[in-house]
Protein backbone atom coordinates (compact mmCIF):
# COMPACT_ATOMS: atom_id res chain seq x y z
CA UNK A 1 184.01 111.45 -78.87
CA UNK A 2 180.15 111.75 -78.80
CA UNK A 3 178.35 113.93 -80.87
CA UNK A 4 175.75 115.67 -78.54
CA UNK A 5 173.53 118.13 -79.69
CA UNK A 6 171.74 121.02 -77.24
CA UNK A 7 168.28 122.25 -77.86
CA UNK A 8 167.95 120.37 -81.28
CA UNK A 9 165.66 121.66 -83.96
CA UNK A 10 164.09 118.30 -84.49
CA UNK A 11 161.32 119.47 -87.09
CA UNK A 12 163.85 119.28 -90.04
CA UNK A 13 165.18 115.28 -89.36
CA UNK A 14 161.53 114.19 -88.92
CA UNK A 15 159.22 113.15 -91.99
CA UNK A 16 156.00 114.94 -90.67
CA UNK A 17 158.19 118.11 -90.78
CA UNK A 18 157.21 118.81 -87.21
CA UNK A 19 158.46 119.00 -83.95
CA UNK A 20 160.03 121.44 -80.96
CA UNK A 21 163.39 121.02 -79.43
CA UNK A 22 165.07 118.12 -78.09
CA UNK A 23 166.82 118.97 -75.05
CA UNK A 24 169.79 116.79 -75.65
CA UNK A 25 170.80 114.78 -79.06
CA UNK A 26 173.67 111.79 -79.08
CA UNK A 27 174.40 110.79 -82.23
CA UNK A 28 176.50 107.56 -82.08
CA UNK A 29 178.56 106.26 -85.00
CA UNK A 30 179.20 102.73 -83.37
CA UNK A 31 177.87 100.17 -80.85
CA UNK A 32 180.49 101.11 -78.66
CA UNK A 33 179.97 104.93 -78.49
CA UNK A 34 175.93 103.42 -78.44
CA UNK A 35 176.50 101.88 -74.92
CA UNK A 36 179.09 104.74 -74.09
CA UNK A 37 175.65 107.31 -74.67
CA UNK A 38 173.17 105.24 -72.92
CA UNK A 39 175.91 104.60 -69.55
CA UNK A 40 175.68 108.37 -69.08
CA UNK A 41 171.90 109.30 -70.03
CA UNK A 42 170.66 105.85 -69.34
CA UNK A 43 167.09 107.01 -69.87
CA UNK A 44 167.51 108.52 -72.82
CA UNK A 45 164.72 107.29 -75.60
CA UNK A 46 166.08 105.75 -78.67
CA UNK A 47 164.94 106.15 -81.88
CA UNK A 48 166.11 105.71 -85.59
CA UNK A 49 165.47 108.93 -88.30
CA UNK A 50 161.85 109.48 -86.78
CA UNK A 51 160.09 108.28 -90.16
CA UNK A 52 157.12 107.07 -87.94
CA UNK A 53 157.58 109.32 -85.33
CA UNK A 54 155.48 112.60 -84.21
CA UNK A 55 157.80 114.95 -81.94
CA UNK A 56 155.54 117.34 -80.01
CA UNK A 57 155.40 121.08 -81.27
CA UNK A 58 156.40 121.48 -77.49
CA UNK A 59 159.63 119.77 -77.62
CA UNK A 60 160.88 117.15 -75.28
CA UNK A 61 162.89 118.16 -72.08
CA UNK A 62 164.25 114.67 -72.04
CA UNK A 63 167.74 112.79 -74.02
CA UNK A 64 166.99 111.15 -77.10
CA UNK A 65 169.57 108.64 -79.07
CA UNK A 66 169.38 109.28 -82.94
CA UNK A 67 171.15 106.19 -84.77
CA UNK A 68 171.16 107.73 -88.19
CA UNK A 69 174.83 107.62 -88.10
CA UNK A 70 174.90 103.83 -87.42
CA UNK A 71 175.09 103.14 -91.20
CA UNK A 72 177.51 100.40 -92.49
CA UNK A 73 176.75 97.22 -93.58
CA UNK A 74 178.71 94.06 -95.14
CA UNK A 75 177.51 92.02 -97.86
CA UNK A 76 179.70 88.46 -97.83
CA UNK A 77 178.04 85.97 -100.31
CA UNK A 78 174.39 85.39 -99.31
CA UNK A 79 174.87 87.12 -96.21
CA UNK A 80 173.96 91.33 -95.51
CA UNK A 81 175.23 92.90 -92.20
CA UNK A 82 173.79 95.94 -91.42
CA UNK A 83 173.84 98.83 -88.82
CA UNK A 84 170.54 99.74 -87.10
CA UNK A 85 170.40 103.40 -88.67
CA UNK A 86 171.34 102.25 -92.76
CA UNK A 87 168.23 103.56 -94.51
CA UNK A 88 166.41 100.66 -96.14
CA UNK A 89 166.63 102.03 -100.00
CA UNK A 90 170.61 102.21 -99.91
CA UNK A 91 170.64 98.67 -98.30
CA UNK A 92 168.02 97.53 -101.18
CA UNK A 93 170.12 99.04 -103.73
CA UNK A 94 173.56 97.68 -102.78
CA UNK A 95 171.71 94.18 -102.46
CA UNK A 96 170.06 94.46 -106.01
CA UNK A 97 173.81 95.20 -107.47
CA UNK A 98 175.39 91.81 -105.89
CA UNK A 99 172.40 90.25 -107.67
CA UNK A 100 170.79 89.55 -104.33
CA UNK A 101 167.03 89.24 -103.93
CA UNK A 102 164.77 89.43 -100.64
CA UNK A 103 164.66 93.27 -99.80
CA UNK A 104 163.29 94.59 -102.75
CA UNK A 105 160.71 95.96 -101.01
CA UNK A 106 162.56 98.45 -98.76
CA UNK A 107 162.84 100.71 -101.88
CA UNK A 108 159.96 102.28 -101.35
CA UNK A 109 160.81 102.69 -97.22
CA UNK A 110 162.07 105.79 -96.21
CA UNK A 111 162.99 104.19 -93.10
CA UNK A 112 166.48 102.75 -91.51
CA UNK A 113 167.03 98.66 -90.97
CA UNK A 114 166.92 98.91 -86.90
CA UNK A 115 162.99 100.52 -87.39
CA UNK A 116 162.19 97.75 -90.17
CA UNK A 117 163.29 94.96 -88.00
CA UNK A 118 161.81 96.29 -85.17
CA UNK A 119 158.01 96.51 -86.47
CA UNK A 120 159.12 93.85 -89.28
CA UNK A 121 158.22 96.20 -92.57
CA UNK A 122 157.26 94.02 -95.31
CA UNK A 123 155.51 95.23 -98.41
CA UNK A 124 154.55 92.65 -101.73
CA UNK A 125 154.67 89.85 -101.03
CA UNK A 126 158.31 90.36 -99.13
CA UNK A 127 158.82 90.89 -95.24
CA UNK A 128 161.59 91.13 -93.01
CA UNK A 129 160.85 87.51 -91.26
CA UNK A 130 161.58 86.44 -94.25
CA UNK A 131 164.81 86.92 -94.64
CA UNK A 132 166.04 87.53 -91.16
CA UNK A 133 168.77 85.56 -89.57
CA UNK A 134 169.51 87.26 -86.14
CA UNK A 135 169.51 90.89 -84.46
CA UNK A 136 172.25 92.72 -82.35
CA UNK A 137 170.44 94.44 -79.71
CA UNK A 138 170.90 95.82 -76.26
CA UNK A 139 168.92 95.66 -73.31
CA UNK A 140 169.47 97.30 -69.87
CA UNK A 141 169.57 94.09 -68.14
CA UNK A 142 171.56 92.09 -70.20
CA UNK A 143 173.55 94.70 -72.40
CA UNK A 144 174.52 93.59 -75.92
CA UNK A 145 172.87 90.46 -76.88
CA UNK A 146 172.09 88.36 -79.91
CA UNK A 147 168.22 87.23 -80.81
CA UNK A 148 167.77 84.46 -83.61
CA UNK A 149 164.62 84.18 -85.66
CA UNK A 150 162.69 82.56 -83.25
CA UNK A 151 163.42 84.97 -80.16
CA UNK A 152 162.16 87.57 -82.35
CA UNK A 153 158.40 86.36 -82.14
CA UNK A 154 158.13 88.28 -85.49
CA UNK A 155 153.85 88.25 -86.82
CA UNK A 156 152.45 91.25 -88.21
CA UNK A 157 153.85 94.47 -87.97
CA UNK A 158 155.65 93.29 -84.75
CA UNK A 159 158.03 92.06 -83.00
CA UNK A 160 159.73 90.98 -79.28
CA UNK A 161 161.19 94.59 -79.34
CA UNK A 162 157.80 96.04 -79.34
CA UNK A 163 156.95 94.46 -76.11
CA UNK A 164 160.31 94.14 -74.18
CA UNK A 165 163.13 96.63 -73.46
CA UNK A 166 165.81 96.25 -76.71
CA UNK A 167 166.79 98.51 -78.66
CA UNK A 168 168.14 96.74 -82.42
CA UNK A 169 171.69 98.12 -83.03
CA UNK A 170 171.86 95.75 -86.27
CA UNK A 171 170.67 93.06 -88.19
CA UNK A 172 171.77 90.06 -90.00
CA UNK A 173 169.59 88.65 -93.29
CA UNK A 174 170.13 86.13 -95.94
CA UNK A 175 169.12 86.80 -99.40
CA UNK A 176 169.16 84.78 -102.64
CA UNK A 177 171.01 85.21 -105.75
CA UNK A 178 168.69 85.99 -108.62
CA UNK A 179 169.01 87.86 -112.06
CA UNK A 180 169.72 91.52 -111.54
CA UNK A 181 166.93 92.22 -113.93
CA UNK A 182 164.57 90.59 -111.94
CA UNK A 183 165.07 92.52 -108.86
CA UNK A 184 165.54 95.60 -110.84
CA UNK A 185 162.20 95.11 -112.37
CA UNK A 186 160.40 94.41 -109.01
CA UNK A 187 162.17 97.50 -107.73
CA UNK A 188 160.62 99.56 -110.08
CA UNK A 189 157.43 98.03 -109.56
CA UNK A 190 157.40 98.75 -105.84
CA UNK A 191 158.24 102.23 -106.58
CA UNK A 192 156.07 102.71 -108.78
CA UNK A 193 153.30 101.27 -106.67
CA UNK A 194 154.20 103.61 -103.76
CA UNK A 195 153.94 106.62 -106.39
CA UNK A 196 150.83 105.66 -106.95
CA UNK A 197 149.17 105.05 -103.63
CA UNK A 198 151.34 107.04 -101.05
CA UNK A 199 152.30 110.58 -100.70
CA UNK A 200 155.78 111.34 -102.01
CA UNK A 201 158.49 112.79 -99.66
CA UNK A 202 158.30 116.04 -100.71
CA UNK A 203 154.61 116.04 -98.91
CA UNK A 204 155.56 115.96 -95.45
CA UNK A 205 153.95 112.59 -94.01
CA UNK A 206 154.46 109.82 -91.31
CA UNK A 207 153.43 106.95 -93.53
CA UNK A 208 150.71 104.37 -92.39
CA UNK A 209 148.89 106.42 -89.18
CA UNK A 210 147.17 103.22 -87.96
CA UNK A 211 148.12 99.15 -87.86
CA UNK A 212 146.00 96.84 -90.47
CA UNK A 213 143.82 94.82 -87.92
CA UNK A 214 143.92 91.55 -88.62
CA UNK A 215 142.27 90.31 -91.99
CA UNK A 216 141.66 94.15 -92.60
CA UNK A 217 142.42 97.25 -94.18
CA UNK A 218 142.95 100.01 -91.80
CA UNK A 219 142.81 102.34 -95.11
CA UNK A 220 139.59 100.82 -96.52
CA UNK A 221 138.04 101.17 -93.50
CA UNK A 222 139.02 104.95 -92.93
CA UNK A 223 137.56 105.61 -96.50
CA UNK A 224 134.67 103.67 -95.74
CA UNK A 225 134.28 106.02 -92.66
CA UNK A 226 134.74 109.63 -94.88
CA UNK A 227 138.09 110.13 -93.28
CA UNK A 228 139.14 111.23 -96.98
CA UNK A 229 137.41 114.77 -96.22
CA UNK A 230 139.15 115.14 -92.55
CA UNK A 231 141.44 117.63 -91.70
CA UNK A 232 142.66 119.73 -88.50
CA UNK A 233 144.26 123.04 -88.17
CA UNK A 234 147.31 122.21 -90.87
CA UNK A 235 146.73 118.90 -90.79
CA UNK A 236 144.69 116.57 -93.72
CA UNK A 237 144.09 113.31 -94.57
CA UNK A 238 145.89 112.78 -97.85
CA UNK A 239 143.21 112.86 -100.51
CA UNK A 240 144.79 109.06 -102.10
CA UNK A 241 144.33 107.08 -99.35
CA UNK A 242 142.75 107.50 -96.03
CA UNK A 243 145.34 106.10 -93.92
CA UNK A 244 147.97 108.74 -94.48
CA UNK A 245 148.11 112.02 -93.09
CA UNK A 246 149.50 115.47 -94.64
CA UNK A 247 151.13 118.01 -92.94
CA UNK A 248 149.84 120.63 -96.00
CA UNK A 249 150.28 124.09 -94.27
CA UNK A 250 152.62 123.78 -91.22
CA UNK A 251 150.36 121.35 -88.74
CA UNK A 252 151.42 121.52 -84.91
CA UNK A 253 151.52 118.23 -83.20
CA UNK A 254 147.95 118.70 -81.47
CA UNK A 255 146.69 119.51 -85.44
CA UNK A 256 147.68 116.09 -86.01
CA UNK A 257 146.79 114.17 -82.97
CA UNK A 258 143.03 115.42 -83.09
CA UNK A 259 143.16 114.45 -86.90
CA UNK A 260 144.14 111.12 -85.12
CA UNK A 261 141.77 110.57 -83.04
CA UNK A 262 138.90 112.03 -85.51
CA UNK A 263 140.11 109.20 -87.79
CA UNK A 264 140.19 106.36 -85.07
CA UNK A 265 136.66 107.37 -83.71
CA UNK A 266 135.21 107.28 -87.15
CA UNK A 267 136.01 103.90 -87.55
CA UNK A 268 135.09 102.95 -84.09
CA UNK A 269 131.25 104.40 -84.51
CA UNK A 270 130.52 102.36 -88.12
CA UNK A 271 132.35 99.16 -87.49
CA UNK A 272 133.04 99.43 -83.53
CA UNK A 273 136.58 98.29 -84.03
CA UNK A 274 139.82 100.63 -82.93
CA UNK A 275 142.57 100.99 -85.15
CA UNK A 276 146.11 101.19 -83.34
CA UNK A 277 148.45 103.57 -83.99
CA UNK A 278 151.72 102.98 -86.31
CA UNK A 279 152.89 106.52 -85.65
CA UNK A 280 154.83 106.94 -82.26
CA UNK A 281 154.95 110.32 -80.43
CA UNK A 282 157.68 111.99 -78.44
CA UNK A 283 156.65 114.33 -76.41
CA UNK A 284 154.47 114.61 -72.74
CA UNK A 285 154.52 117.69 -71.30
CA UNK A 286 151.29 119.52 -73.00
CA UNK A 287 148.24 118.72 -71.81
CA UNK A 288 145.90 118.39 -74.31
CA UNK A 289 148.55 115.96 -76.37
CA UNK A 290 148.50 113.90 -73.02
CA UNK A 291 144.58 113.81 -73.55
CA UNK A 292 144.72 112.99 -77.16
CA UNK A 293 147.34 110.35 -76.37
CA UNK A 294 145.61 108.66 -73.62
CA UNK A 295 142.97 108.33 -75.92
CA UNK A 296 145.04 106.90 -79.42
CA UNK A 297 147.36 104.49 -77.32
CA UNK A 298 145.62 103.17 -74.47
């Protein structure tokens, strides 16, 4: 039976600790009960544990499908099968202690497989192209279907999913065996490194607002710009690095969206370029947050 859940308090699932009420919550445990949600709300929105996501203080008056309960995975030999909604530090972990190396890197993610496939998270020196064999997916047209490397059209930050209508219900990579030492020690590394340069979950955060453009840092540029002293209503840019933001004293979703677009304008006026958004918003019905958005995504 599906797990639905009326007028959900979103604000505690999502990283930004913000966010109204969802009119309607599925959370599906398999593929099956997946397709069994999305046959009776079929335009429900899908997303994974809303690590990169801004939910509007408003709420949404719509059906969204959380796959946070999507988490098994099999590890035979080489091979790592994993459900959409495993967060990327347990599958990292469980890798590292078959002596298996390749997704060291999602140590430091606090976000599921299904999300790092879909914007294809990568972090020193590591990616998930790299190590990707296929996707299980579903698509409106087509229902469940099976994209390979290629179909995937994986470059930066993106992917086919980005651009098309599928939604990644799992993922298949192959890793390489290498000394559990090794990995451990690059673990650490990558943790540490994250310590160092990115707010730690107890500061509520979205990670990386804005995309790198190409052959740039979106984060040297928004320190280049003064973003560092930015802020709006609750809402800061974290004093470390310029391309995160921190919700320090209870920020609304508008707080954060003006911070937004503060930040993106900056950067537009001393090198005319204009960063796009990593961050995805829920939301729609408010109208200055339709303004602000217009603006961000266009």
């Amino acid at each position: 039976m599906l797990l639905i859940e009326e007028n959900f308090d979103v604000k505690r699932l999502t990283s930004l600790k913000c966010g109204g009420n969802i009119k309607k919550v599925i959370f599906p445990t398999s593929q099956e009960e997946f397709a069994e949600a999305l046959s009776i709300y079929p335009e429900a929105k899908v997303f994974g544990n809303l690590t990169n996501t801004l939910v509007s203080s408003f709420g949404y008056d719509g059906v969204v499908i959380l796959t946070t309960k999507m988490a098994s995975y099999i590890i035979e030999g080489e091979f790592v099968t994993a459900d959409c909604g495993l967060k990327g530090p347990k599958l990292s972990q469980a890798a590292a202690d078959e002596g298996l190396s390749g997704l060291e890197f999602m140590i430091a993610f606090p976000g599921t497989v299904g999300g790092e496939v879909f914007m294809n998270a990568g972090a020193h020196g590591q990616s998930i192209s790299d190590v990707f064999v296929e996707a299980y997916c579903w698509n409106k047209e087509y229902g469940f279907i099976t994209l390979n490397k290629e179909d995937m059209q994986f470059s930066y930050r993106t992917s086919v999913c980005q651009n098309q209508d599928l939604v990644i219900l799992g993922a298949k990579f192959k890793l390489t065996k290498a000394d559990s030492e090794t990995i451990k020690a690059k673990m650490k590394e990558n943790l540490d490194f994250r310590k160092a340069k990115q707010p730690n979950l107890a500061t509520p955060n979205c990670g990386s607002v804005f995309r790198n453009p190409e052959g740039e840092s979106a984060g040297r540029l928004l320190e280049n710009a003064g973003a560092k002293s930015f802020c709006a209503g609750g809402a800061k840019v974290w004093e470390n690095h310029a391309n995160f933001i921190a919700n320090r004293n209870n920020a609304a979703s508008t707080d954060i969206l003006e911070l937004m677009v503060k930040m993106q304008n900056a950067v537009i006026e001393k090198y005319n370029i204009k960063l796009k958004p990593e961050v995805r918003f829920l939301g729609g019905t408010d109208k200055r947050e339709v303004e602000l958005c217009k603006i961000l995504y266009q």
